[in-house]
C-alpha atoms as a PDB file:
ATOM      1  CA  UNK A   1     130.872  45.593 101.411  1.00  0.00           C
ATOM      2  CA  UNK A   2     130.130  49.039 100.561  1.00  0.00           C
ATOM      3  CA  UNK A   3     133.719  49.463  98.477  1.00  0.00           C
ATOM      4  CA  UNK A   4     132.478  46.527  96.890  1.00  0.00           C
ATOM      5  CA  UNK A   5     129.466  47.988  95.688  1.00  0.00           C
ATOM      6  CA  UNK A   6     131.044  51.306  94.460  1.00  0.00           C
ATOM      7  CA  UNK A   7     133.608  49.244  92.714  1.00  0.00           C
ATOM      8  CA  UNK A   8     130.886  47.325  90.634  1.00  0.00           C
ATOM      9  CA  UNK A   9     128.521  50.749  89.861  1.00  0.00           C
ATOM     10  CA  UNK A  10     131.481  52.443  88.845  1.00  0.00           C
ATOM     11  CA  UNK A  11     132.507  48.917  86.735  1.00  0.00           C
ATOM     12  CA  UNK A  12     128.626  48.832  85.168  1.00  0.00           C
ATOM     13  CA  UNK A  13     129.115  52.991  84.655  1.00  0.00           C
ATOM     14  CA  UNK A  14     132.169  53.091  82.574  1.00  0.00           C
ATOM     15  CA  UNK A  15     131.025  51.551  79.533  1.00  0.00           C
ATOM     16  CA  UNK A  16     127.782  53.987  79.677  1.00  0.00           C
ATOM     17  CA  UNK A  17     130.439  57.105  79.861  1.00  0.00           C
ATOM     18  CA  UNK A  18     132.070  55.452  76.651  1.00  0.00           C
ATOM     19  CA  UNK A  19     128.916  55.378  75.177  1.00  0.00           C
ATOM     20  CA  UNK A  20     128.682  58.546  72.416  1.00  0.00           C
ATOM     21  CA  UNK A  21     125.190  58.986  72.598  1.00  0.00           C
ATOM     22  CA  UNK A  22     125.476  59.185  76.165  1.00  0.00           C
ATOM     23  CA  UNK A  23     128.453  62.015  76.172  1.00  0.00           C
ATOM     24  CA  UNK A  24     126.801  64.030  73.685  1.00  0.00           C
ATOM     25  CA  UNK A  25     122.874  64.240  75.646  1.00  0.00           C
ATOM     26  CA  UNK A  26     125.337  64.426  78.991  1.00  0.00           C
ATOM     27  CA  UNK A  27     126.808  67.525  77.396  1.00  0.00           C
ATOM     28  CA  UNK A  28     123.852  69.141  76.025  1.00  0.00           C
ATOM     29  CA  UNK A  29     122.338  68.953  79.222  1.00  0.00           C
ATOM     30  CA  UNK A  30     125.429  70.628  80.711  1.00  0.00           C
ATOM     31  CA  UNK A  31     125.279  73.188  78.506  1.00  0.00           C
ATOM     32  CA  UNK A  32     121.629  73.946  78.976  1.00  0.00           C
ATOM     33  CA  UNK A  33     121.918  74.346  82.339  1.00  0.00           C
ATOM     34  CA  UNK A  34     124.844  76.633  81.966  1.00  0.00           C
ATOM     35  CA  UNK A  35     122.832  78.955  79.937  1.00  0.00           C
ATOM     36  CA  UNK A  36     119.651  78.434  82.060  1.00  0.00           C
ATOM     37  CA  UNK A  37     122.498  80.055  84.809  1.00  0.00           C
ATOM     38  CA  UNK A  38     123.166  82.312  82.772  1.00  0.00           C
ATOM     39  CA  UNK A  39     119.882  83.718  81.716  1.00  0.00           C
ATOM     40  CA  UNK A  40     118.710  83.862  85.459  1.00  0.00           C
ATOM     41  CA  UNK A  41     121.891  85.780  86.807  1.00  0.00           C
ATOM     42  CA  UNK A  42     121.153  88.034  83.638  1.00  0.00           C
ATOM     43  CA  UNK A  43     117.445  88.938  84.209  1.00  0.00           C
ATOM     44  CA  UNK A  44     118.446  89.276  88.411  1.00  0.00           C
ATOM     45  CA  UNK A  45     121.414  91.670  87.010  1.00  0.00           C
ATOM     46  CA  UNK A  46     119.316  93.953  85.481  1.00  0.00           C
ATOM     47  CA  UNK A  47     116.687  93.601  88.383  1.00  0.00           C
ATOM     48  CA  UNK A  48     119.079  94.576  90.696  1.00  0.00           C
ATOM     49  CA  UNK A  49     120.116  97.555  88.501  1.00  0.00           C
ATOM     50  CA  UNK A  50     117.029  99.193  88.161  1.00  0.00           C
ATOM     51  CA  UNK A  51     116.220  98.567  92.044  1.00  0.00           C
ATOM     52  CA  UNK A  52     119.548  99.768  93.339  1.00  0.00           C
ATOM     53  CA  UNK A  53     118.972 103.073  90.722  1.00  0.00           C
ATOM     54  CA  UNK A  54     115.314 103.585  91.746  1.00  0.00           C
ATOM     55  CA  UNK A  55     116.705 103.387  95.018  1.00  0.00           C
ATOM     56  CA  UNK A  56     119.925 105.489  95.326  1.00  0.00           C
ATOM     57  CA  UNK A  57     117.906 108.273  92.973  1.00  0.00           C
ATOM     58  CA  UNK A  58     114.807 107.877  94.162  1.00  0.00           C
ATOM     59  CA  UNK A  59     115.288 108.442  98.247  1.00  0.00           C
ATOM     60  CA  UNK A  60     117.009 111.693  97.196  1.00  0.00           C
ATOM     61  CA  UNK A  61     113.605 112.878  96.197  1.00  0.00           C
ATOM     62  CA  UNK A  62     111.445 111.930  99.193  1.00  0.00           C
ATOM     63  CA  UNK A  63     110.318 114.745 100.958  1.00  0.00           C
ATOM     64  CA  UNK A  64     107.324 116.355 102.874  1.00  0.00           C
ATOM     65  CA  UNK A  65     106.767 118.227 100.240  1.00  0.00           C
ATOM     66  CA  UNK A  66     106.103 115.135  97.473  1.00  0.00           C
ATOM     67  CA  UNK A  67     103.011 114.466  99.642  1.00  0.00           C
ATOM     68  CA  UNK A  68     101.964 117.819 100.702  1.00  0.00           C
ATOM     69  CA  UNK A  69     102.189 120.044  97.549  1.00  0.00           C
ATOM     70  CA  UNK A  70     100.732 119.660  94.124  1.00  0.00           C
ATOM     71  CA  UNK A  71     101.829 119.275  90.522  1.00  0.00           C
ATOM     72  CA  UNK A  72     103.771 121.755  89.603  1.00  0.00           C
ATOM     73  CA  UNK A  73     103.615 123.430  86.059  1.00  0.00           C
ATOM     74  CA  UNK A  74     105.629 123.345  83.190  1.00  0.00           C
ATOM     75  CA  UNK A  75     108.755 124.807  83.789  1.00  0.00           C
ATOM     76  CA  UNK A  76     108.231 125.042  88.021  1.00  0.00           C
ATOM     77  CA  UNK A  77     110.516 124.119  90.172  1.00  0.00           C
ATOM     78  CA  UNK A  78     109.332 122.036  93.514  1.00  0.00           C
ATOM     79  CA  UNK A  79     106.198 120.908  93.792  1.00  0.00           C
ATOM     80  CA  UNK A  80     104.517 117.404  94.797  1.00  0.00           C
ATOM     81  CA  UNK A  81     101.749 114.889  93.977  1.00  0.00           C
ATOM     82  CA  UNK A  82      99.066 115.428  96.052  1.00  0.00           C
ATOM     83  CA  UNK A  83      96.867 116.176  93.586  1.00  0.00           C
ATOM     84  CA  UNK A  84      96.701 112.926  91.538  1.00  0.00           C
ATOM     85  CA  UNK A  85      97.437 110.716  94.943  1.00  0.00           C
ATOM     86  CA  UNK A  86      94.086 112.232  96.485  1.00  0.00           C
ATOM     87  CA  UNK A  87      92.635 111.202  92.744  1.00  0.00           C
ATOM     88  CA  UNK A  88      93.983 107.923  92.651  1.00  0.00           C
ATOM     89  CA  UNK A  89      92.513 107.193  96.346  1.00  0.00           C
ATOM     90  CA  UNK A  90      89.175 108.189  95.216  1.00  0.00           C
ATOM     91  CA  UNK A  91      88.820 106.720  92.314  1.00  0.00           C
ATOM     92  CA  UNK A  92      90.837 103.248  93.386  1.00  0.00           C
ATOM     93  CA  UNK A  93      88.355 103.572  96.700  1.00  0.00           C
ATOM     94  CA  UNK A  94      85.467 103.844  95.211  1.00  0.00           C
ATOM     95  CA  UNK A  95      86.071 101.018  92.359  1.00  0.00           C
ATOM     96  CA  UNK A  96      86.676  98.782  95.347  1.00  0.00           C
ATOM     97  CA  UNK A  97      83.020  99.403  96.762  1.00  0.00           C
ATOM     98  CA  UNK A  98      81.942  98.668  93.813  1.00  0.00           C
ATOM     99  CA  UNK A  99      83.161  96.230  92.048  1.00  0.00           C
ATOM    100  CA  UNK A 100      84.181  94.315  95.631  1.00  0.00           C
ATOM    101  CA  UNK A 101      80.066  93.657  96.413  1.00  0.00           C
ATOM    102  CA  UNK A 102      79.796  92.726  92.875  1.00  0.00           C
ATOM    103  CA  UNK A 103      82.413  90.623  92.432  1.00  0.00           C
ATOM    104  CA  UNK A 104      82.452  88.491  95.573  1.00  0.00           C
ATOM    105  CA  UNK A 105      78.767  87.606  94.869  1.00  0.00           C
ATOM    106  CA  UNK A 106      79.272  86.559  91.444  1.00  0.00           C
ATOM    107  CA  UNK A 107      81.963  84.139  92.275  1.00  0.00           C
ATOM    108  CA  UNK A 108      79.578  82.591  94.935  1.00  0.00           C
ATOM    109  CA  UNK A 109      76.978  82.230  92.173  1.00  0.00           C
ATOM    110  CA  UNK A 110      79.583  81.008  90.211  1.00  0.00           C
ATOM    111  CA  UNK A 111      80.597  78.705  92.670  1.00  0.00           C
ATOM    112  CA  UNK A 112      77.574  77.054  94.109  1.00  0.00           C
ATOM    113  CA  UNK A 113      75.473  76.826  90.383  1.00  0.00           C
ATOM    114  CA  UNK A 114      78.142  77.187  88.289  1.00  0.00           C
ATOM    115  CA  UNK A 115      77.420  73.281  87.132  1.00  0.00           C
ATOM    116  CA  UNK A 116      73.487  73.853  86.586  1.00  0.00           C
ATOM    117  CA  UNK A 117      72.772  77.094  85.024  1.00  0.00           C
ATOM    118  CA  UNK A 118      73.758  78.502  81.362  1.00  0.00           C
ATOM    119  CA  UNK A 119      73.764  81.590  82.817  1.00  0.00           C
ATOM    120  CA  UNK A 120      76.640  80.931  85.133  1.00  0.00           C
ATOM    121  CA  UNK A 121      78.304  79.517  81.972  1.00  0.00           C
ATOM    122  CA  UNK A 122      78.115  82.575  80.505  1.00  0.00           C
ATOM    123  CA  UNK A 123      79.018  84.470  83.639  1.00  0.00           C
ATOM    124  CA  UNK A 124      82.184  82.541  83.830  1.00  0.00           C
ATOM    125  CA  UNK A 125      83.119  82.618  79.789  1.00  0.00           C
ATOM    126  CA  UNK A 126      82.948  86.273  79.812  1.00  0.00           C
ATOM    127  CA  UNK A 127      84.798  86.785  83.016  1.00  0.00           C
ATOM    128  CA  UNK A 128      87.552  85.222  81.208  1.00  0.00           C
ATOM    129  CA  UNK A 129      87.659  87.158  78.316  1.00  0.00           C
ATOM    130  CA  UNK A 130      87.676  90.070  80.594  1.00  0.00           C
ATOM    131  CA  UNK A 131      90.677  88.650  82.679  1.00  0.00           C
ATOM    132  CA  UNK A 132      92.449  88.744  79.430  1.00  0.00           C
ATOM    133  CA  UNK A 133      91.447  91.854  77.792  1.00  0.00           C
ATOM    134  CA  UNK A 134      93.818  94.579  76.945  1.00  0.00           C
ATOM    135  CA  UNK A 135      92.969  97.035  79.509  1.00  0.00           C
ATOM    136  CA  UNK A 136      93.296 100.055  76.899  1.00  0.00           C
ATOM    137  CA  UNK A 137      90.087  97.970  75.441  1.00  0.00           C
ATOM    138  CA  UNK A 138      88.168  98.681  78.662  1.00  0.00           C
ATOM    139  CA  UNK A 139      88.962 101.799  78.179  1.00  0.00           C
ATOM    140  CA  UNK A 140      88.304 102.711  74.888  1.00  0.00           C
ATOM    141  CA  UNK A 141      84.525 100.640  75.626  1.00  0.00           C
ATOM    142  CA  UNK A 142      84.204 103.208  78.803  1.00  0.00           C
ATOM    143  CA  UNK A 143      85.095 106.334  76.215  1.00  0.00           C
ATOM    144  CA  UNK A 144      82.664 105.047  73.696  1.00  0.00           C
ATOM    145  CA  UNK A 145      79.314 104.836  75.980  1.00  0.00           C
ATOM    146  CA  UNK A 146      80.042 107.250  78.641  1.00  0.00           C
ATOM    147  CA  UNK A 147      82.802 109.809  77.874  1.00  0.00           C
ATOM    148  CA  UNK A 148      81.497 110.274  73.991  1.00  0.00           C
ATOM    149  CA  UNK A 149      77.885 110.466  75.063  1.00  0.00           C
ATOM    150  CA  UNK A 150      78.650 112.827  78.118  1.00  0.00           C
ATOM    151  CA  UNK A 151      81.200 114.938  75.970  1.00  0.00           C
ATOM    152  CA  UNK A 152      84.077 115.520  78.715  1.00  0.00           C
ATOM    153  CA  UNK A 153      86.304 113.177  80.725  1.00  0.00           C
ATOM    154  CA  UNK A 154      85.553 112.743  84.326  1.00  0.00           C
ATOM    155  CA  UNK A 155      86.590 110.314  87.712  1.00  0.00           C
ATOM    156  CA  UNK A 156      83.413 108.562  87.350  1.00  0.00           C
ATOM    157  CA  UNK A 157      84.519 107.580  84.079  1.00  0.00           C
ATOM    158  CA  UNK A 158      87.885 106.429  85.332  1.00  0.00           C
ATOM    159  CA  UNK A 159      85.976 104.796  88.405  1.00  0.00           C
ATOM    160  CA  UNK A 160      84.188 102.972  86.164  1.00  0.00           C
ATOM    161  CA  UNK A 161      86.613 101.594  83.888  1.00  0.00           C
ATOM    162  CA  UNK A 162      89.209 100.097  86.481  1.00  0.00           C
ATOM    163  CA  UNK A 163      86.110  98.400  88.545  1.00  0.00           C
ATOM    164  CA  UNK A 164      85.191  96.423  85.031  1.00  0.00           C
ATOM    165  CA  UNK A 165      88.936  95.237  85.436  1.00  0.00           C
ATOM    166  CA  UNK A 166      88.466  94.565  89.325  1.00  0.00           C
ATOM    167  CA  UNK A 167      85.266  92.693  88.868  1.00  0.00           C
ATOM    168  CA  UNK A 168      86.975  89.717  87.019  1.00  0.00           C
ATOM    169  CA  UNK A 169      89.994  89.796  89.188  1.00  0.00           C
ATOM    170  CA  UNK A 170      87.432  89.189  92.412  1.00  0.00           C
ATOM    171  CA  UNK A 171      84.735  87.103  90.931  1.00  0.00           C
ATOM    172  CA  UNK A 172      87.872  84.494  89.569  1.00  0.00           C
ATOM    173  CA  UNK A 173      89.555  84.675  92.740  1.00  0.00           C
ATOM    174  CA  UNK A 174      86.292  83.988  94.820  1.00  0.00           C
ATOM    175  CA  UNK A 175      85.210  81.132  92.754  1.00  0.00           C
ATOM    176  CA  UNK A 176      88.267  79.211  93.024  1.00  0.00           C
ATOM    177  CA  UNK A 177      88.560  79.963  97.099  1.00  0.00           C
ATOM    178  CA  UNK A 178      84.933  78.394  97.423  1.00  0.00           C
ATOM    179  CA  UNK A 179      85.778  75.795  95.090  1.00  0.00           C
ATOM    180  CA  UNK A 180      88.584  74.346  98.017  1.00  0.00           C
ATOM    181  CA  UNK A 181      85.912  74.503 100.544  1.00  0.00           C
ATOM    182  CA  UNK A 182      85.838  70.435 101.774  1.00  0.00           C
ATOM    183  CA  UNK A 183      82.490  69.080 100.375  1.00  0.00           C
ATOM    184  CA  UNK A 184      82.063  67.709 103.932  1.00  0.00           C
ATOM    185  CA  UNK A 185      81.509  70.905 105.351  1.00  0.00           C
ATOM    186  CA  UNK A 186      78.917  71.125 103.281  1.00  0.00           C
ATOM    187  CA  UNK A 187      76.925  68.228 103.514  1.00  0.00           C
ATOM    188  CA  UNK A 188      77.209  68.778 107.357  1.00  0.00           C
ATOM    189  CA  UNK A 189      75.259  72.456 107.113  1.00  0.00           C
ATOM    190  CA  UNK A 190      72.782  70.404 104.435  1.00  0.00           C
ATOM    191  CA  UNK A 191      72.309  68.005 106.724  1.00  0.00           C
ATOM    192  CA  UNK A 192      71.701  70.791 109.742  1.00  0.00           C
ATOM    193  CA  UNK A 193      68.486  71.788 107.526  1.00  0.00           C
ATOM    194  CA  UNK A 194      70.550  75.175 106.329  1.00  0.00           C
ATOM    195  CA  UNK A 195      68.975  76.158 103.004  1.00  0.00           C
ATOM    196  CA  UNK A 196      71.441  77.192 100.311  1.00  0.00           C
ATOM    197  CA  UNK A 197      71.941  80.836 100.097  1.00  0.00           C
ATOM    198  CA  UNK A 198      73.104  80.506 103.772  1.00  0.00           C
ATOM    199  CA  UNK A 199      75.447  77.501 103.356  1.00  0.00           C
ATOM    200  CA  UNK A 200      77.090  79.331 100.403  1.00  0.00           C
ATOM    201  CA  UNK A 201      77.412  82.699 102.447  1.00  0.00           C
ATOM    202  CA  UNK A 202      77.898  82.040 106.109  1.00  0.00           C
ATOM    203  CA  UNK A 203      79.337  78.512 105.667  1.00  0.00           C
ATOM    204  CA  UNK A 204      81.509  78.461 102.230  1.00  0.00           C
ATOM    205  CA  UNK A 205      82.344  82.269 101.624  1.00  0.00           C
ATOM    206  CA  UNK A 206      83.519  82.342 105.805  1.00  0.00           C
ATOM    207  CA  UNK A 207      85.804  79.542 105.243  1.00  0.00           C
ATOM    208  CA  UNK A 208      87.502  81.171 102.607  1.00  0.00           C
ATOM    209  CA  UNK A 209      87.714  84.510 103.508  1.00  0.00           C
ATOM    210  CA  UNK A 210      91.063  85.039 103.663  1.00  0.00           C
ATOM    211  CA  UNK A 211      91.158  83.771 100.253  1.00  0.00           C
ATOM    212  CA  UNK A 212      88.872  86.469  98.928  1.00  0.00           C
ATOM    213  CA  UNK A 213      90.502  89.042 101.134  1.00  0.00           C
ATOM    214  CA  UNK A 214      93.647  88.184  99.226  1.00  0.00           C
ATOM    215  CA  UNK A 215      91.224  88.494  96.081  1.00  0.00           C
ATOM    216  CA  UNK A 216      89.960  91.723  96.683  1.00  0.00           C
ATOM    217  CA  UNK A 217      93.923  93.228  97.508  1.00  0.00           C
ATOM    218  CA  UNK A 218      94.905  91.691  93.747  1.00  0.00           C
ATOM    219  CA  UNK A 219      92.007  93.132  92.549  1.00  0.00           C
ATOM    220  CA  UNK A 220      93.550  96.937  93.853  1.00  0.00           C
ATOM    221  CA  UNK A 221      96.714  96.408  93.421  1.00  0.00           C
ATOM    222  CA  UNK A 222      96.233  95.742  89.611  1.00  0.00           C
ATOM    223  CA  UNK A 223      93.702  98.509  89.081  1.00  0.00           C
ATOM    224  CA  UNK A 224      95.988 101.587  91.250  1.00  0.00           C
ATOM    225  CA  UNK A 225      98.714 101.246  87.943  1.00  0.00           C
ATOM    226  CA  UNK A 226      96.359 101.005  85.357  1.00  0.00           C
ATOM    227  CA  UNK A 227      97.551 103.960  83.131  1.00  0.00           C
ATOM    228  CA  UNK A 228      95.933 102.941  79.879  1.00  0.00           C
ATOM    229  CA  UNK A 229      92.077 103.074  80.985  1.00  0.00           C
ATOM    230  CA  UNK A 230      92.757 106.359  82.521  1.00  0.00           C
ATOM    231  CA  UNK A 231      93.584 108.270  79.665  1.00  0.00           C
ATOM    232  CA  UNK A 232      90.827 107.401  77.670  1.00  0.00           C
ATOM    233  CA  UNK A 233      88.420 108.630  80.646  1.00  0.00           C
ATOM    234  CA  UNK A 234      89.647 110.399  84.065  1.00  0.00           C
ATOM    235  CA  UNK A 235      92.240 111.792  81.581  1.00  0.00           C
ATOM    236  CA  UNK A 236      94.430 114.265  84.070  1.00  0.00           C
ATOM    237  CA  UNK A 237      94.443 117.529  86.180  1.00  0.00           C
ATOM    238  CA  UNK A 238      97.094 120.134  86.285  1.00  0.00           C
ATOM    239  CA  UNK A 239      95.149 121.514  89.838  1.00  0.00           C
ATOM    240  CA  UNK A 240      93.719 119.839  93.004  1.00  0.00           C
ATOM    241  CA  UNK A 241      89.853 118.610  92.313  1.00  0.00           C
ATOM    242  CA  UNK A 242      88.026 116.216  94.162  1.00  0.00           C
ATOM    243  CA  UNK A 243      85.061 116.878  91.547  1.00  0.00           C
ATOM    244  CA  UNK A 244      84.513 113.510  90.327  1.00  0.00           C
ATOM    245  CA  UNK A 245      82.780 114.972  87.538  1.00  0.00           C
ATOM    246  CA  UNK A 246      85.308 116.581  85.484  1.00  0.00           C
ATOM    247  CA  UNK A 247      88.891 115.129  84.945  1.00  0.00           C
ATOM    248  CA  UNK A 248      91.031 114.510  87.747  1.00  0.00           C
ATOM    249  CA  UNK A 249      94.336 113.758  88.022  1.00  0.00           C
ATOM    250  CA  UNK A 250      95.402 110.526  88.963  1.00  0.00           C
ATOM    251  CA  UNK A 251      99.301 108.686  89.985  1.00  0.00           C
ATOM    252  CA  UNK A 252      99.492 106.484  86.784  1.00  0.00           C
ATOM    253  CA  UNK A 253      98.627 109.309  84.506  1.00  0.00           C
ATOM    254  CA  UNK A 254     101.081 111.931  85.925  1.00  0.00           C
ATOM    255  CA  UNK A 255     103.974 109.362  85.744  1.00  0.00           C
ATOM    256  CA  UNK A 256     103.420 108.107  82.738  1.00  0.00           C
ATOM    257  CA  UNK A 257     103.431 111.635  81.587  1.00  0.00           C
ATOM    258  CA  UNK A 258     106.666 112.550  83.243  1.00  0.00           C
ATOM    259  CA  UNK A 259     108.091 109.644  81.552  1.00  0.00           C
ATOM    260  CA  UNK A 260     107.302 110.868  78.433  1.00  0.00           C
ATOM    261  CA  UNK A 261     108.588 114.375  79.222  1.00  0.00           C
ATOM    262  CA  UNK A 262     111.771 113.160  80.185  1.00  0.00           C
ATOM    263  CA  UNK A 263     112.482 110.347  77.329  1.00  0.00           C
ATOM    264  CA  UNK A 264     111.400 113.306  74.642  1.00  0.00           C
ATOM    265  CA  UNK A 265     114.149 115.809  76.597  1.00  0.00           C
ATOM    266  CA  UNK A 266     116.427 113.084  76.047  1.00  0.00           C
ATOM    267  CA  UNK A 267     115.780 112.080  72.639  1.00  0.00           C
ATOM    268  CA  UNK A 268     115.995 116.557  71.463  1.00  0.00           C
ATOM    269  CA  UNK A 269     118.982 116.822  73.511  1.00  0.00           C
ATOM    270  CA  UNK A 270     120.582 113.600  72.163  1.00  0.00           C
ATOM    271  CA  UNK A 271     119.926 114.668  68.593  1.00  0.00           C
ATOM    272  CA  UNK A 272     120.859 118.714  69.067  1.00  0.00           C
ATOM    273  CA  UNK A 273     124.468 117.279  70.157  1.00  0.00           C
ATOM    274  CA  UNK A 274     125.031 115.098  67.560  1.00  0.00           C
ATOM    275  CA  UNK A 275     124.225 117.874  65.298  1.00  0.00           C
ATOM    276  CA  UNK A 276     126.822 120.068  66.861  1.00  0.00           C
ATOM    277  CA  UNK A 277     129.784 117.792  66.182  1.00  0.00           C
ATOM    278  CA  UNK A 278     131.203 118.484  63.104  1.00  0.00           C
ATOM    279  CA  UNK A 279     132.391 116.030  60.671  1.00  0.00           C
END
C-alpha cells in the first residue's frame, strides 16, 4: 500500500519538476538559502576572530596589577585601571538609585492609568523618543544646562546623563512586565476591597518582579559602556578622585581613549614606512 502511494506522489510530482516556473523559484530558493549560509558562517567567522584575539591577547594582560594600580601616564610603563573602574562604580551606582526609584514607578503609572490620563500619554511618547535618542544627544542636553552653566565637567554631570538613559530603559521594561500580569489577579485584590495604589504595588509590581529585576540589570548594563555622554560631562581623570565634583575618570572614557592612541600610532607608523620605501 505504502509503495503504492509513493509511486503515485512521485507520478503527480514529475510533471511539477518539468514545470519551468517551478525549476527556476526551486532554484532561487536554493540559492538564497546558500547565501543566507553563507552570510551567517561569515558574520560567526569574524565573531569568532575577534573573540579568539580578545582572548589569546587579552589574558596575557590580566594581572593584579590591572585592578590595583592606576592609569599610567603618557609614555609609563605598567600601570592599571583602578582609577576609572572606582569612577565607573560610582557613577553607574549612583545612576541606578536614581533613576531605578524613578523609573520603576513611572512604568506602574504607566501601567495602571496609562489608558485614562494624557499625562501618561505623554509620559509614554517621550519615553520613546528617549529610548531612541542618540545618546551623544543626552549628552550634549546634560553639557548645555549643567556643565555650561557650572563651567567645569564633573561625576554628577556624568551621573546624571546615563540615569536619563536608564530611566527609559526601566520605565519601558516595567510597563510591559505589569502589562502580562493576568487581569484575574486583579479583579480578585478589587474584589478583596484593596484600593489601587496597593493592587498596582504589592499585587502587580510583586508578580513581576523578576521582570523588572531583569529591567533594572538592562538598564546598567547599557549605561556602564556609554562612552559618548561621558565626554561631554564626567569627561576623564589622569589621577584617582572620588570627588564627584570635578571630572573623574571613568572605564568607557579611558578605552575609548586608548583606542584612539593606538589606531593614531598605527596610522603615523603606517604612513612614516611607506615614506621610507623608495620608488
Amino acid at each position: 500500500m505504502s509503495q503504492t502511494v509513493q509511486t503515485g506522489n512521485a507520478a503527480a510530482n514529475a510533471p511539477q519538476a518539468m514545470n519551468p516556473v517551478y525549476r527556476k523559484r526551486l532554484l532561487q530558493h536554493r540559492m538564497g538559502m546558500l547565501f543566507s549560509f553563507l552570510a551567517m558562517g561569515l558574520g560567526l567567522f569574524v565573531l569568532a576572530w575577534i573573540l579568539l584575539t580578545l582572548v589569546f591577547k587579552g589574558v596575557a594582560a590580566l594581572n593584579l596589577g590591572l585592578l590595583t594600580e592606576n592609569t599610567p601616564g603618557p609614555g609609563d610603563a605598567g600601570g592599571g585601571l583602578l582609577n576609572p573602574i572606582v569612577g565607573s562604580l560610582m557613577m553607574v551606582g549612583i545612576s541606578t538609585l536614581i533613576s531605578t526609584p524613578i523609573g520603576i514607578l513611572a512604568g506602574v503609572y504607566l501601567a495602571e492609568y496609562g489608558e485614562e490620563s494624557k499625562l501618561a500619554q505623554v509620559t509614554r511618547f517621550v519615553t520613546d523618543i528617549m529610548l531612541s535618542a542618540p545618546s551623544i544627544v543626552i549628552g550634549l542636553f546634560i553639557y548645555a544646562i549643567y556643565v555650561a552653566n557650572v563651567n567645569h565637567f564633573s561625576g554628577w554631570a556624568g551621573t546624571f546623563a546615563i540615569s536619563l538613559i536608564a530611566i527609559p530603559v526601566v520605565v519601558r521594561t516595567t510597563d510591559n512586565m505589569l502589562k502580562l500580569v493576568p487581569s484575574g489577579l486583579r479583579e480578585a485584590a478589587f474584589a478583596l476591597g484593596a484600593p489601587r495604589w496597593k493592587v498596582a504595588i504589592i499585587v502587580r509590581l510583586r508578580a513581576v518582579k523578576a521582570g523588572v529585576v531583569t529591567g533594572v540589570l538592562l538598564a546598567v548594563a547599557r549605561i556602564s559602556g556609554e562612552t559618548a555622554p561621558l565626554l561631554f560631562t564626567a569627561l576623564n581623570n589622569q589621577f584617582f578622585s572620588t570627588n564627584m565634583n570635578r571630572p573623574i575618570a571613568n572605564l568607557p572614557v579611558v578605552i575609548n581613549q586608548f583606542a584612539f592612541s593606538v589606531l593614531l600610532l598605527n596610522v603615523l607608523s603606517r604612513t612614516l614606512f611607506k615614506q621610507q620605501i623608495p620608488g
